[in-house]
C-alpha atoms as a PDB file:
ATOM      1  CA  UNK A   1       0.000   0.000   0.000  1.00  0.00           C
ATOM      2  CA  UNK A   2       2.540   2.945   1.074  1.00  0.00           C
ATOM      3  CA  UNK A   3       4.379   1.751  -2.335  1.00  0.00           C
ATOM      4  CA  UNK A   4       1.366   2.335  -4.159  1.00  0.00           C
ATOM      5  CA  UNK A   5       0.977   5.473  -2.512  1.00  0.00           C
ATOM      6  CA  UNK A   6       4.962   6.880  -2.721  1.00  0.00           C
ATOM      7  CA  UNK A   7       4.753   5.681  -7.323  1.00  0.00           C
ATOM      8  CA  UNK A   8       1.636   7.584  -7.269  1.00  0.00           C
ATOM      9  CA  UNK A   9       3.262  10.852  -5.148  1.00  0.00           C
ATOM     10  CA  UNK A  10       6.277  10.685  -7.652  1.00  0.00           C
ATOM     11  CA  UNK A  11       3.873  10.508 -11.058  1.00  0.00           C
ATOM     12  CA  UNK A  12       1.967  13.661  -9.727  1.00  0.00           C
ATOM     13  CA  UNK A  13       5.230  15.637  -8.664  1.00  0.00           C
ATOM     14  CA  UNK A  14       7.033  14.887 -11.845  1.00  0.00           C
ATOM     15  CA  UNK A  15       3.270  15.728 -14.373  1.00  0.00           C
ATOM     16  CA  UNK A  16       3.270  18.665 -11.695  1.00  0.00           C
ATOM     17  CA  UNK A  17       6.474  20.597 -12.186  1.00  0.00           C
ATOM     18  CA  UNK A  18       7.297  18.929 -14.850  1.00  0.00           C
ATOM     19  CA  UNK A  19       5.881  20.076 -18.768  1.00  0.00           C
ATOM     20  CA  UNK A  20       6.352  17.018 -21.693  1.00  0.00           C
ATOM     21  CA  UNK A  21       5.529  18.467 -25.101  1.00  0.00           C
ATOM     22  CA  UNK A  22       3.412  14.842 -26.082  1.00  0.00           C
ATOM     23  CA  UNK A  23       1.178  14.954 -23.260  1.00  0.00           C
ATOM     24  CA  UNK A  24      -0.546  17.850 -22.647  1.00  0.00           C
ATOM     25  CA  UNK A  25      -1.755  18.340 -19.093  1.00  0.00           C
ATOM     26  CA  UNK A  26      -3.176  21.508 -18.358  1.00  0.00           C
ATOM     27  CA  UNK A  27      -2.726  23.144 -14.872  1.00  0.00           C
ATOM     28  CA  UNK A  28      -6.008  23.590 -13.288  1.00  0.00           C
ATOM     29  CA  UNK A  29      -6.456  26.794 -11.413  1.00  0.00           C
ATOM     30  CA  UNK A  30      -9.313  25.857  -8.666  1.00  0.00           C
ATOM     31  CA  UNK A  31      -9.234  29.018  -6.681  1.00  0.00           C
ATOM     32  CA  UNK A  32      -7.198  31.492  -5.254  1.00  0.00           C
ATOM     33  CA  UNK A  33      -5.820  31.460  -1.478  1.00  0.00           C
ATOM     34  CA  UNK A  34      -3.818  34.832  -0.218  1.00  0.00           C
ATOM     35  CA  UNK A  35      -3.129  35.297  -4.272  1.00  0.00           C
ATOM     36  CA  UNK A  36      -1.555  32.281  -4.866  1.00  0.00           C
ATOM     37  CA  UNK A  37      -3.036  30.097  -7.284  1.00  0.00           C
ATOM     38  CA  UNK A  38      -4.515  26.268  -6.164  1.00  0.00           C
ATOM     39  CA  UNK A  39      -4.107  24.104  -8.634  1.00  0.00           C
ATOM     40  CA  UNK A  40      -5.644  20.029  -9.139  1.00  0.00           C
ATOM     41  CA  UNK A  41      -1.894  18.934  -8.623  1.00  0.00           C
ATOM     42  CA  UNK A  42      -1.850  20.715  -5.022  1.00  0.00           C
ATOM     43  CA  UNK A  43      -4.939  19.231  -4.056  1.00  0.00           C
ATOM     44  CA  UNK A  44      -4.274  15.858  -5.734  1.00  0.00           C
ATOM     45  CA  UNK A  45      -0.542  15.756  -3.937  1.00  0.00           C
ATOM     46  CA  UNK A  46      -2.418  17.089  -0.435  1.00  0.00           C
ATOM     47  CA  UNK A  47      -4.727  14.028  -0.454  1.00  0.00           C
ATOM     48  CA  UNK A  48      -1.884  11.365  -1.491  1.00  0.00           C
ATOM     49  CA  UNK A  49       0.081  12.944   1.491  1.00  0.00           C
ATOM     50  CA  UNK A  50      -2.575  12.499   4.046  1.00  0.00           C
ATOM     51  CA  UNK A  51      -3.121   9.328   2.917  1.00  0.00           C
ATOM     52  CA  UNK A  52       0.600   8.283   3.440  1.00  0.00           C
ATOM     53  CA  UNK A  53       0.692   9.549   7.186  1.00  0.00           C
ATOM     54  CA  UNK A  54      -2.272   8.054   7.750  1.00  0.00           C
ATOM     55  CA  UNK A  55      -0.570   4.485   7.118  1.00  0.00           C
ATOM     56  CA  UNK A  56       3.277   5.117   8.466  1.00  0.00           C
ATOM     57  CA  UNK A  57       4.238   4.268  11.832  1.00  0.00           C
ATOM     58  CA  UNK A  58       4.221   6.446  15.109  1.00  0.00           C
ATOM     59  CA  UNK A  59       7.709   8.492  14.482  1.00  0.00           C
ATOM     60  CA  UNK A  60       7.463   8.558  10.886  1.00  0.00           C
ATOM     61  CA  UNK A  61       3.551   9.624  10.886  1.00  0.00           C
ATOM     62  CA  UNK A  62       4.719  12.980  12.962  1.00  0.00           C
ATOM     63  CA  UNK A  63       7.827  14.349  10.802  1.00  0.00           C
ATOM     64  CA  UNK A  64       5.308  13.717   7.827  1.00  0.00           C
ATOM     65  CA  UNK A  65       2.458  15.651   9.546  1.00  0.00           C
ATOM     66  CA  UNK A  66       4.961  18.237   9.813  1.00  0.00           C
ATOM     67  CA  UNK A  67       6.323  18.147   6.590  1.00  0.00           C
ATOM     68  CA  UNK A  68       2.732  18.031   5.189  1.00  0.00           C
ATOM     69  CA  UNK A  69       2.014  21.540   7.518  1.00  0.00           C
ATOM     70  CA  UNK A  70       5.414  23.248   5.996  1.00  0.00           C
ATOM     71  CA  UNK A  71       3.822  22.419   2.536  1.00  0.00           C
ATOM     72  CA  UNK A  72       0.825  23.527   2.955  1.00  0.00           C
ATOM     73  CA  UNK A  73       2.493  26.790   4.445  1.00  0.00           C
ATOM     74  CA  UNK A  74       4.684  27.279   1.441  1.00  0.00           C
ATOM     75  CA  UNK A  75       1.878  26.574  -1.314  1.00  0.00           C
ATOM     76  CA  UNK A  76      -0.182  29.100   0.618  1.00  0.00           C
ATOM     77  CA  UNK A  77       2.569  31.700   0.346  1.00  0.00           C
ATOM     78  CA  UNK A  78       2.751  31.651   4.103  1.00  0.00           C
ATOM     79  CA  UNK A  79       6.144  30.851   4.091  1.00  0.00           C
ATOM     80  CA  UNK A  80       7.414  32.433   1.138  1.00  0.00           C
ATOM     81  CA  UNK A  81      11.015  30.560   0.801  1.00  0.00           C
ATOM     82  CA  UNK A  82      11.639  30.002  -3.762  1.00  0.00           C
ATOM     83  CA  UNK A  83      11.072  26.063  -4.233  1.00  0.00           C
ATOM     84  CA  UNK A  84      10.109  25.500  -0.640  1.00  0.00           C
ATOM     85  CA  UNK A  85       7.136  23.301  -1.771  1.00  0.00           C
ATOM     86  CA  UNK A  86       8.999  21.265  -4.492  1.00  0.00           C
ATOM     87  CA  UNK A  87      11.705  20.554  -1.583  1.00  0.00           C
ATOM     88  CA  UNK A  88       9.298  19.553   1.227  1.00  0.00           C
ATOM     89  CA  UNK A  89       7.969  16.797  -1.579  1.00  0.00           C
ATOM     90  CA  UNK A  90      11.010  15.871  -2.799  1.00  0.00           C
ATOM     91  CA  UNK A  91      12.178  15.595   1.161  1.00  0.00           C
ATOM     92  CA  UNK A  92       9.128  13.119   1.595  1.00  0.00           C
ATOM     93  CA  UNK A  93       9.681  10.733  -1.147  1.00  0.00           C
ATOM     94  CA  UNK A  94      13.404  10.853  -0.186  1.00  0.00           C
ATOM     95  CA  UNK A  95      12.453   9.592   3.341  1.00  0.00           C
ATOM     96  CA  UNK A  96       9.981   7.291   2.026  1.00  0.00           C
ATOM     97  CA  UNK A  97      12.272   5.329   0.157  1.00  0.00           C
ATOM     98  CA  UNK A  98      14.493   5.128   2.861  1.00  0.00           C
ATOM     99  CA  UNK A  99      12.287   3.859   5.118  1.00  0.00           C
ATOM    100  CA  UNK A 100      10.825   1.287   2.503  1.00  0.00           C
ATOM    101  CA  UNK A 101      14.397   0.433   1.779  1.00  0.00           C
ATOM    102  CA  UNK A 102      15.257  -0.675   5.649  1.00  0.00           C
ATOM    103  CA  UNK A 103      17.339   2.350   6.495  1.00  0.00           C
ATOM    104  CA  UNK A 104      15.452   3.027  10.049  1.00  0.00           C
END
């Protein structure tokens, strides 16, 4: 299941940030928070998140949860660090394979 859940986080980061010419995906703009734009990838990538601390163990569930609330932060424009968001995701699929890989 949290395998499922860590190929799935990578495919939406990578169609997220990343444009290919062959497929087209557009970039939904759902609505507006503080001025910054909430797209279906932010929402998408929210719920996959939740769902992944909802199925780690104890230590592992509360550096996600905060990870997930720095994310949240920094797509809000809260915390207004260049990239933040793209480096709190890529910090959570980094730790995921770790843990999935034995390195505890």
């Amino acid at each position: 299941m949290l395998e499922a859940l860590l190929v799935i986080l990578i495919i939406l980061w990578f169609a997220g940030y990343l444009r290919v010419d062959a497929f087209p995906i557009p970039d939904l703009v759902l609505f507006n928070i503080n001025g910054q734009p909430i797209t279906l990838w932010n929402i998408l990538i929210l719920l996959v998140i939740s769902s992944i601390i909802g199925v780690l163990p104890s230590p592992f569930r509360e550096v996600a949860g905060v990870f997930l609330i720095l994310w949240i932060l920094s797509v809000l424009g809260i915390l207004a660090f260049g990239g933040l968001s793209s480096m709190l995701v890529i910090a959570i699929i980094v730790g995921l394979v770790l843990y999935l890989v034995g390195f505890r």
